[in-house]
C-alpha atoms as a PDB file:
ATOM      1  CA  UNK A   1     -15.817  53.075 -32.232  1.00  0.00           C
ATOM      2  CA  UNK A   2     -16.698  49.759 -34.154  1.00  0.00           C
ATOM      3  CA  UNK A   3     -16.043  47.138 -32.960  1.00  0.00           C
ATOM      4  CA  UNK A   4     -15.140  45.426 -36.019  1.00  0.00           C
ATOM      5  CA  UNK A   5     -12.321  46.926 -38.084  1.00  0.00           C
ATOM      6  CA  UNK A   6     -10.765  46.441 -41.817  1.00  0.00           C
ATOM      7  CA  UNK A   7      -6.679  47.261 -42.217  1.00  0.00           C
ATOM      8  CA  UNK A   8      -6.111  47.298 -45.933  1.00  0.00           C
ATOM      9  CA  UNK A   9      -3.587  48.514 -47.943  1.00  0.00           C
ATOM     10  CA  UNK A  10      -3.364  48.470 -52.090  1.00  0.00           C
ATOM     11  CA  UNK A  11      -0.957  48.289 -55.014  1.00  0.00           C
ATOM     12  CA  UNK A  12      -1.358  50.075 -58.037  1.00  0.00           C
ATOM     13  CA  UNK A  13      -0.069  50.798 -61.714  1.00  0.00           C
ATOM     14  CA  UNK A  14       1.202  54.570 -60.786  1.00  0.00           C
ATOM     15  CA  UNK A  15       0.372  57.501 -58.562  1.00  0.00           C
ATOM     16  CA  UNK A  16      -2.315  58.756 -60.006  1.00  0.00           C
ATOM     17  CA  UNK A  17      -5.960  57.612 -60.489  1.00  0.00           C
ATOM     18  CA  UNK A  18      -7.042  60.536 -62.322  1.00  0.00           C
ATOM     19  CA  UNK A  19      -4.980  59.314 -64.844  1.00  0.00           C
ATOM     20  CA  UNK A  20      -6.230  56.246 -65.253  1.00  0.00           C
ATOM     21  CA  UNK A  21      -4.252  54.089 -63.486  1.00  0.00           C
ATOM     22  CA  UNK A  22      -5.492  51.202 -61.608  1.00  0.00           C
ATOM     23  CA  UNK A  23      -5.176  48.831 -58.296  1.00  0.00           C
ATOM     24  CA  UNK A  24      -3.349  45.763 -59.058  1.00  0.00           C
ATOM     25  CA  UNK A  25      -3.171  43.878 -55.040  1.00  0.00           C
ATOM     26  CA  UNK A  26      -5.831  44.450 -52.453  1.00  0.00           C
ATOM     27  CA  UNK A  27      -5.057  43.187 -48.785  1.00  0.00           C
ATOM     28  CA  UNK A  28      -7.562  43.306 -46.700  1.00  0.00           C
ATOM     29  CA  UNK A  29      -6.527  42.018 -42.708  1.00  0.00           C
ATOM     30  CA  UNK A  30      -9.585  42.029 -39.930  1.00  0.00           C
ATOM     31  CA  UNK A  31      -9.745  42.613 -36.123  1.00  0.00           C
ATOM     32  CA  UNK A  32     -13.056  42.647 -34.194  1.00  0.00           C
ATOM     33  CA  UNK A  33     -13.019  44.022 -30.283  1.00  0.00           C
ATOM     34  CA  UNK A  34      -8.958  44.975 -30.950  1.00  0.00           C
ATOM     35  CA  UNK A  35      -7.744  41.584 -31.829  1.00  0.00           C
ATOM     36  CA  UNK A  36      -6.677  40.542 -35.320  1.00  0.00           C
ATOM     37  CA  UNK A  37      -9.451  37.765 -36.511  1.00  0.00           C
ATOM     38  CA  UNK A  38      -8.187  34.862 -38.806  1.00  0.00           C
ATOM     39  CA  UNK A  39     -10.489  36.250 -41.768  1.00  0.00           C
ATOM     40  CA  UNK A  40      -8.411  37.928 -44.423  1.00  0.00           C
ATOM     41  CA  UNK A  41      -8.951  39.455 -48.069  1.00  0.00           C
ATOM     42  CA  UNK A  42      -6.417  39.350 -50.498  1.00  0.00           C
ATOM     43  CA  UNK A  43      -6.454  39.661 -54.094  1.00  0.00           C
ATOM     44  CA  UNK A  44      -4.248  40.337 -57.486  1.00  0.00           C
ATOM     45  CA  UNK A  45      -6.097  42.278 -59.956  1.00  0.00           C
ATOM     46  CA  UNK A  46      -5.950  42.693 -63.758  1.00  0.00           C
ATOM     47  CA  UNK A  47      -5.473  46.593 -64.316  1.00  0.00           C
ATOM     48  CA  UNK A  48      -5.938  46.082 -68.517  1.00  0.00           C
ATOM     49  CA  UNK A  49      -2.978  48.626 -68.813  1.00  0.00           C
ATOM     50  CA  UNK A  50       0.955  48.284 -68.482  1.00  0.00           C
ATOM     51  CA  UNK A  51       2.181  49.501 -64.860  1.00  0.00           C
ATOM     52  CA  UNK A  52       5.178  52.080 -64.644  1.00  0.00           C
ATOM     53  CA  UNK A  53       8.047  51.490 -64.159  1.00  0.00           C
ATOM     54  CA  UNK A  54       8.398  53.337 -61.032  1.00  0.00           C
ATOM     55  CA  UNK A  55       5.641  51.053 -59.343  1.00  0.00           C
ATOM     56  CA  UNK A  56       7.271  48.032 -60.332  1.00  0.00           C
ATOM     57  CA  UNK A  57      10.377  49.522 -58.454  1.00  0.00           C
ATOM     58  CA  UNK A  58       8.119  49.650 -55.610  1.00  0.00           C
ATOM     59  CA  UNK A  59       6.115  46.888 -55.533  1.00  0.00           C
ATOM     60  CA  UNK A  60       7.934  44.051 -58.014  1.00  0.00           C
ATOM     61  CA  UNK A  61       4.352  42.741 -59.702  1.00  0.00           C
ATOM     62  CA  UNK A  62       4.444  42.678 -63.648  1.00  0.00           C
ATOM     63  CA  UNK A  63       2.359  42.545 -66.059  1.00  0.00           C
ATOM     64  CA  UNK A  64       3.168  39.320 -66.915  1.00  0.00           C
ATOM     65  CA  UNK A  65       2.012  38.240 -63.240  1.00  0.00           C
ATOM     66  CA  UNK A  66      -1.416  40.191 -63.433  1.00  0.00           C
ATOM     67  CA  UNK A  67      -2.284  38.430 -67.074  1.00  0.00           C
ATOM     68  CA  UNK A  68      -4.184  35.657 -65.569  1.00  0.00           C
ATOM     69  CA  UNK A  69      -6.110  37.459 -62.731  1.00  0.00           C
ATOM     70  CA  UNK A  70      -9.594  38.632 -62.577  1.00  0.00           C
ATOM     71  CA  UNK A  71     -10.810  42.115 -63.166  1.00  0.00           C
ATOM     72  CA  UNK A  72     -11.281  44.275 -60.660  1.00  0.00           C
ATOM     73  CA  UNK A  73     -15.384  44.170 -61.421  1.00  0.00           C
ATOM     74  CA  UNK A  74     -15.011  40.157 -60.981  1.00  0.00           C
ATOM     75  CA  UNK A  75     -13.911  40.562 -57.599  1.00  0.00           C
ATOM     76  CA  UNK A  76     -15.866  43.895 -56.306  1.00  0.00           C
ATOM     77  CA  UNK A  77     -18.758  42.071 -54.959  1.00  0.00           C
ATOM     78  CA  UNK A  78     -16.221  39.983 -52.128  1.00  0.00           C
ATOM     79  CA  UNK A  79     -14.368  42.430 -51.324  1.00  0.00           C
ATOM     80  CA  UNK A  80     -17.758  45.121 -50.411  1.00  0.00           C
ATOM     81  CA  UNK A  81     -19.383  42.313 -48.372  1.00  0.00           C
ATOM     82  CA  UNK A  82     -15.334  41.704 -46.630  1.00  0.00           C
ATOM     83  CA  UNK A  83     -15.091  46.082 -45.727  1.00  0.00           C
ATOM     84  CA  UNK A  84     -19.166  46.453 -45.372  1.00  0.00           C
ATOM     85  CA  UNK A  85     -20.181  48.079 -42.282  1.00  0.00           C
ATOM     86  CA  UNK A  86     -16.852  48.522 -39.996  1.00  0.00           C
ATOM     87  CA  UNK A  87     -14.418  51.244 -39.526  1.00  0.00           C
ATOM     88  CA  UNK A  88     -11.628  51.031 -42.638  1.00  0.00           C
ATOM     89  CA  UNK A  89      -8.228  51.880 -41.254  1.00  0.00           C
ATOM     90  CA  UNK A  90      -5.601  53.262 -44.323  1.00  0.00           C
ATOM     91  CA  UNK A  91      -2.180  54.835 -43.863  1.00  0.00           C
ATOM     92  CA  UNK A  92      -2.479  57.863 -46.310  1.00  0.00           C
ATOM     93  CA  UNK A  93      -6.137  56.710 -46.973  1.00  0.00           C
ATOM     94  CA  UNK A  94      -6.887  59.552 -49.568  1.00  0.00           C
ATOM     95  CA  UNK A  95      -4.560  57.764 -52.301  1.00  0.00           C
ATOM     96  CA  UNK A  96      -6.188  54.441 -51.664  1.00  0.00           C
ATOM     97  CA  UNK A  97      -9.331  55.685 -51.346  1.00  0.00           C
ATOM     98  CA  UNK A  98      -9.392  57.620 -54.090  1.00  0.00           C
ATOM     99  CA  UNK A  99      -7.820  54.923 -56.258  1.00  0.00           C
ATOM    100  CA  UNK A 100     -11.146  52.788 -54.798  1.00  0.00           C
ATOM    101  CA  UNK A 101     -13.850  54.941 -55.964  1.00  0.00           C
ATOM    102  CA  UNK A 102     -12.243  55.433 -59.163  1.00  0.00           C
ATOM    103  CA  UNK A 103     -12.859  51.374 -59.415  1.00  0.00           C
ATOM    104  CA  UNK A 104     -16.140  51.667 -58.384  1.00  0.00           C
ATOM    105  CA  UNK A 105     -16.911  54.657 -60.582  1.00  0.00           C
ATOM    106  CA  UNK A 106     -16.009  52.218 -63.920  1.00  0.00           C
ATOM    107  CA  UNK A 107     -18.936  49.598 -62.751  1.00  0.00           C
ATOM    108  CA  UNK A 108     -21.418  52.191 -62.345  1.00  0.00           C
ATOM    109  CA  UNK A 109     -23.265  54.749 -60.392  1.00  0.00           C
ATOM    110  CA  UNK A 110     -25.061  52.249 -58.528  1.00  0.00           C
ATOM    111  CA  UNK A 111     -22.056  50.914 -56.693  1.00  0.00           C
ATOM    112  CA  UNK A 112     -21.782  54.176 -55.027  1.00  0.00           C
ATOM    113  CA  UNK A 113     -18.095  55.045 -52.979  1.00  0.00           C
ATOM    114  CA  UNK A 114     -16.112  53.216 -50.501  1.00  0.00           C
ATOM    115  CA  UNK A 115     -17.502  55.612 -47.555  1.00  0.00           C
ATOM    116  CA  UNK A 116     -21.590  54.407 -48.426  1.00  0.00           C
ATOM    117  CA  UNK A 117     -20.098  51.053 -47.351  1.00  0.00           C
ATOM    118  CA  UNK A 118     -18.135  51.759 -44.169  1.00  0.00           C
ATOM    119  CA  UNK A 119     -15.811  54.901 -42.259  1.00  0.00           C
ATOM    120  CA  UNK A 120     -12.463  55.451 -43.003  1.00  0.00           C
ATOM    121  CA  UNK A 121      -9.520  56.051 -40.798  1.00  0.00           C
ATOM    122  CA  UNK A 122      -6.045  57.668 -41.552  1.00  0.00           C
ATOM    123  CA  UNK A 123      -3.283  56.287 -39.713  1.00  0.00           C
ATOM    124  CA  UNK A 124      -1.392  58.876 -41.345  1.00  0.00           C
ATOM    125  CA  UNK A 125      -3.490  61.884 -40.067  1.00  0.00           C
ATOM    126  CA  UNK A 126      -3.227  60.176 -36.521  1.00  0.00           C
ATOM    127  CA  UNK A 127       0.146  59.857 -36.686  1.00  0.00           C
ATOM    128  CA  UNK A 128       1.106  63.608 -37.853  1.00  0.00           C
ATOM    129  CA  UNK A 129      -1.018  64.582 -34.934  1.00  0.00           C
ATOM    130  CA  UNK A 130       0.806  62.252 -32.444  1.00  0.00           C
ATOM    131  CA  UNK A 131       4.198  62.803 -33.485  1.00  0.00           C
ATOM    132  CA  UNK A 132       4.422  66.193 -35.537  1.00  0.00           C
ATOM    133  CA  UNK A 133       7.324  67.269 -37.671  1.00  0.00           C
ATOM    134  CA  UNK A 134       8.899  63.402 -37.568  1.00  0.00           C
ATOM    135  CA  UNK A 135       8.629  60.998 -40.191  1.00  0.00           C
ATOM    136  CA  UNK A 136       5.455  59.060 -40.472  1.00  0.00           C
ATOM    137  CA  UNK A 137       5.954  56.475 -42.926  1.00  0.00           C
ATOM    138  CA  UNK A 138       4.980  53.013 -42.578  1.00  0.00           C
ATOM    139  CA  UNK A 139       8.626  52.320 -42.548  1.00  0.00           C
ATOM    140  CA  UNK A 140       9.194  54.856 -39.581  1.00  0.00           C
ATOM    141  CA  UNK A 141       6.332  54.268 -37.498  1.00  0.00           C
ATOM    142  CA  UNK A 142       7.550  50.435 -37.559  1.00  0.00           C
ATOM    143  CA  UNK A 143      10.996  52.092 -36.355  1.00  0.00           C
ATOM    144  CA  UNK A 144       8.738  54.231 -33.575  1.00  0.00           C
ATOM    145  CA  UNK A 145       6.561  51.396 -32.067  1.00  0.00           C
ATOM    146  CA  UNK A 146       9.297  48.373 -32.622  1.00  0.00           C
ATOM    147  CA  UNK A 147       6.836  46.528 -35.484  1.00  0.00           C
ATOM    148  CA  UNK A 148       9.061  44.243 -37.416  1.00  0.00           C
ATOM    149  CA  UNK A 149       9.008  45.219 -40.465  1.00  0.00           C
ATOM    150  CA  UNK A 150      12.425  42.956 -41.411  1.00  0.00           C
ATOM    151  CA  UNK A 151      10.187  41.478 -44.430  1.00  0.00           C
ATOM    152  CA  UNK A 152       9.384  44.080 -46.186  1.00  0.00           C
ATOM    153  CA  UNK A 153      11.849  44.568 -48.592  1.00  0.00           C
ATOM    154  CA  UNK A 154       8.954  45.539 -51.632  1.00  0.00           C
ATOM    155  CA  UNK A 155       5.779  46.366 -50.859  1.00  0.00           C
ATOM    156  CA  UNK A 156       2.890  43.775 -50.543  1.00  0.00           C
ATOM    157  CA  UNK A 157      -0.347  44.464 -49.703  1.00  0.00           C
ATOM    158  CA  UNK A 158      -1.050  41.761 -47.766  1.00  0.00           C
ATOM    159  CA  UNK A 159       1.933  42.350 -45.822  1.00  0.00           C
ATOM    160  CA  UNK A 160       1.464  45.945 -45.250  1.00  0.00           C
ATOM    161  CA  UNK A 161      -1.666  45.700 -44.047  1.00  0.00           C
ATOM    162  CA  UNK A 162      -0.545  43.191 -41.115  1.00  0.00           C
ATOM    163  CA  UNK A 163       1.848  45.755 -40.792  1.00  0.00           C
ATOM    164  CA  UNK A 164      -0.376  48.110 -40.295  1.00  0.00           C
ATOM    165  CA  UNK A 165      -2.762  46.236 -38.297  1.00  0.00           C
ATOM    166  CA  UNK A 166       0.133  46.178 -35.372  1.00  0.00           C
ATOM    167  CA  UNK A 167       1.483  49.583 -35.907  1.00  0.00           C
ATOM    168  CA  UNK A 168      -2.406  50.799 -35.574  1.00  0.00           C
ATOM    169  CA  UNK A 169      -2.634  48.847 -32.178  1.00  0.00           C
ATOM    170  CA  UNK A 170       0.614  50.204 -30.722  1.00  0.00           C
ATOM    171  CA  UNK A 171      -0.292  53.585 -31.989  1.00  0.00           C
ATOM    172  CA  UNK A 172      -3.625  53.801 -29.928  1.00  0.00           C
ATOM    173  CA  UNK A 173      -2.770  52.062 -26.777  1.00  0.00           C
ATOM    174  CA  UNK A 174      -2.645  47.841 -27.346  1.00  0.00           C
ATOM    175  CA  UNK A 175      -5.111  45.269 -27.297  1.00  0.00           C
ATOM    176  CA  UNK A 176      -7.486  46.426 -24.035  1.00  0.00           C
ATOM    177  CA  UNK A 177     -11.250  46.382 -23.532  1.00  0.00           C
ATOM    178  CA  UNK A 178     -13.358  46.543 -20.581  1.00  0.00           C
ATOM    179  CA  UNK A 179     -16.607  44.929 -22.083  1.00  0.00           C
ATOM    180  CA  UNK A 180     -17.720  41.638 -21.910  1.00  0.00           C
ATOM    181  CA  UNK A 181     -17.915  39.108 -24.523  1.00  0.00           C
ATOM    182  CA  UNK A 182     -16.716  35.693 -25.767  1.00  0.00           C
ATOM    183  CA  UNK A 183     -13.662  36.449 -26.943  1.00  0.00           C
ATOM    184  CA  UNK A 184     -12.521  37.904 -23.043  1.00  0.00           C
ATOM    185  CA  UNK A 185     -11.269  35.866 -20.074  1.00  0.00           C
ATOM    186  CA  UNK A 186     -13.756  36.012 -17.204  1.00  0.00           C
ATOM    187  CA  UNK A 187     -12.417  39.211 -16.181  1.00  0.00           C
ATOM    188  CA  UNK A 188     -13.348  40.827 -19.541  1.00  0.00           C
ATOM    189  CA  UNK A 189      -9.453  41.748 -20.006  1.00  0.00           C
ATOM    190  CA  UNK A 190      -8.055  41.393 -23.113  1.00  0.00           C
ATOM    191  CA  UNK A 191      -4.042  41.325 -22.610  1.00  0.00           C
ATOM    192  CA  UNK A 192      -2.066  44.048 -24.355  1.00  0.00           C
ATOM    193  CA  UNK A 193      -1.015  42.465 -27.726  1.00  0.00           C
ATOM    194  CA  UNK A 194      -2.149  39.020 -27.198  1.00  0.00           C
ATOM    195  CA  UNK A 195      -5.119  36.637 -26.050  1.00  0.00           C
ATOM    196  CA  UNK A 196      -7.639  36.984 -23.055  1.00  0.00           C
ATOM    197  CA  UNK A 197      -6.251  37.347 -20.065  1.00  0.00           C
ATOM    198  CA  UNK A 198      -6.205  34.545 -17.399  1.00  0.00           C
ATOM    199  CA  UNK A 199      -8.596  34.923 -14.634  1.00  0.00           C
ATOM    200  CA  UNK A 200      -7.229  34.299 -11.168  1.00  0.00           C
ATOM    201  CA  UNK A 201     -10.920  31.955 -10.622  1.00  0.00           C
ATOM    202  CA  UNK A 202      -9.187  30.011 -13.615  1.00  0.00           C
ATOM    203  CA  UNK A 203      -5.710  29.446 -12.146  1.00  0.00           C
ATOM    204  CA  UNK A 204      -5.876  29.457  -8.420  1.00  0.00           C
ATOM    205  CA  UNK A 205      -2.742  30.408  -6.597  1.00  0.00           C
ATOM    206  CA  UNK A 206      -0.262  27.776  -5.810  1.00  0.00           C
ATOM    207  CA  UNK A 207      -0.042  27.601  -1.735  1.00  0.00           C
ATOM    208  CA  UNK A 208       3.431  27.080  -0.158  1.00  0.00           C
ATOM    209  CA  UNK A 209       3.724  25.842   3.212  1.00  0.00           C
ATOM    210  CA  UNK A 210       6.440  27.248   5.665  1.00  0.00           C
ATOM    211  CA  UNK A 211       8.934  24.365   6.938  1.00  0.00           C
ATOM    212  CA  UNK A 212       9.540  24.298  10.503  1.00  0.00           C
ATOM    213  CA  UNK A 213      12.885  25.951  10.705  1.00  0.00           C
ATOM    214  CA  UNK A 214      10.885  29.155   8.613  1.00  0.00           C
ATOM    215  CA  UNK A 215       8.192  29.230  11.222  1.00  0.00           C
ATOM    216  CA  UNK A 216      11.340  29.505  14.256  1.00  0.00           C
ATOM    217  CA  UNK A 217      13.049  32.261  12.651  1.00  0.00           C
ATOM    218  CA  UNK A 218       9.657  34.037  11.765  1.00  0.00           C
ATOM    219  CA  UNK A 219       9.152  33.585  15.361  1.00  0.00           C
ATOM    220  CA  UNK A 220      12.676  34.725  16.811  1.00  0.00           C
ATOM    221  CA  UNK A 221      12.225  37.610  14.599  1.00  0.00           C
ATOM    222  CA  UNK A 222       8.727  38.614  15.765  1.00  0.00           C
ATOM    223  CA  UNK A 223       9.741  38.548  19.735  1.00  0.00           C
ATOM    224  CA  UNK A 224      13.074  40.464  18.524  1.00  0.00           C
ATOM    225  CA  UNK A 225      10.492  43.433  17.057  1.00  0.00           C
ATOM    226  CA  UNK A 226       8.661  42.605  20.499  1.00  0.00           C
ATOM    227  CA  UNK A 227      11.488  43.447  22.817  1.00  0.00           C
ATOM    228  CA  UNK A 228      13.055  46.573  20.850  1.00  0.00           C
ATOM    229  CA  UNK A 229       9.174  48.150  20.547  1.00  0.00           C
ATOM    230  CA  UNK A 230       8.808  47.616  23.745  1.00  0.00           C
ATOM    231  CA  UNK A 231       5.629  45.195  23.376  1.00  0.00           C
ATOM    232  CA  UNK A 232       4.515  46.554  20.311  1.00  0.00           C
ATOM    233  CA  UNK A 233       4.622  43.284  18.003  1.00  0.00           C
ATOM    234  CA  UNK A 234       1.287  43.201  16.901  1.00  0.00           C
ATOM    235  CA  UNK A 235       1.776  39.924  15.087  1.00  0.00           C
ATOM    236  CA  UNK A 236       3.428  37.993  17.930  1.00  0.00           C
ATOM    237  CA  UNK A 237      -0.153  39.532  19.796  1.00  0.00           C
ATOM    238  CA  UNK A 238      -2.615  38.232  16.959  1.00  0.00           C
ATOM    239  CA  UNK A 239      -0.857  34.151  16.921  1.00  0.00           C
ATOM    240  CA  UNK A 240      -0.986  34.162  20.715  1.00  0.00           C
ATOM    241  CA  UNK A 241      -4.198  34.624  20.351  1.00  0.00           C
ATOM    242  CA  UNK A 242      -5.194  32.004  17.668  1.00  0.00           C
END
């Protein structure tokens, strides 16, 4: 498993690559060692064509908001060096994918695919195998693993991919490691959705003394287990002898 991984999720200007349509958002969200990093990639694109109606149903991004954004070969460079080398996690990764390549196919033969730069991941595929014959939308997973999804009322790239990010998480178990690094507590515990866990050499344990009427009824009570064992109190033996 790497140990640095890249949630992204994309927009585009219809279904279908093959038929020339292109990505219009990339989001790009980061988490090294199971915890989500500050580092982020996001980006609006200039597709050069008009976008279908049905996406903008979908997604709400015009033309006339993609008009003054870069091409997708302005902004290729950034976003390899953000996904090179670590695991890629996609929900339904073979539409994004192949919506990717297609990109990378119009720049030229040398840029290669997304998979000569990093693996991929389905969420999806996990997901189907996890919880077979239910739905496994993003929507429904959020349902599943109680993500809040209360924001997304279009779809965002950006968003979606933080979305993703904590679906992925609750999907394979939480935010847990056993190794050692910087980013643990002295334990090398990373608590279950949030930051390193505390050591107990890093908060020592608050001590609270017994009054005096405690330590007469711990007493009474000890010689009462004395009499009905029938000298049996092993407590009441070890302070007698102290």
């Amino acid at each position: 498993m790497h140990s640095r991984q890249v949630v992204i999720d994309t927009e585009t200007t219809g279904l279908d690559a093959k038929q020339g349509h292109r990505i219009i958002e990339i989001g790009c969200v980061e988490l090294k060692n199971r915890r989500k990093t500050e580092r982020h990639f996001h980006q609006y694109i200039n597709p050069e064509r008009h976008i279908d109606d049905g996406a903008f149903e979908v997604h709400g991004i015009s033309n006339e908001d993609l008009a003054d954004k870069p091409l997708f070969a302005d902004i290729a460079q950034s976003f390899i060096d953000f996904i090179r080398d670590g695991e890629v996690i996609i929900h339904n990764a073979p539409f994004d994918v192949e919506f990717l390549n297609q990109e990378l196919k119009r720049l030229g033969p040398e840029w290669g695919r997304l998979e000569d730069y990093c693996t991929v991941t389905d969420t999806l595929l996990m997901a189907r195998d996890k919880h077979p014959g239910q739905k496994n939308n993003l929507d429904a997973l959020c349902a599943r693993y109680e993500v809040d999804n209360s924001q997304r009322d279009l779809h965002g790239a950006l968003l979606d991919a933080q979305i993703l990010l904590d679906v992925y998480l609750a999907m394979t178990g939480g935010q847990t490691t056993l190794s050692l690094d910087e980013e643990t507590g002295q334990d090398g515990v990373i608590a279950e959705f949030g930051g390193p866990a505390r050591s107990r050499r890093q908060r020592p344990l608050k001590v609270i003394e017994p009054s005096a009427e405690e330590l007469q009824a711990h007493r009474r009570r000890l010689e009462a287990i004395e009499r009905e064992s029938g000298d049996g109190c092993l407590w009441l033996h070890l302070e007698s002898k102290e």
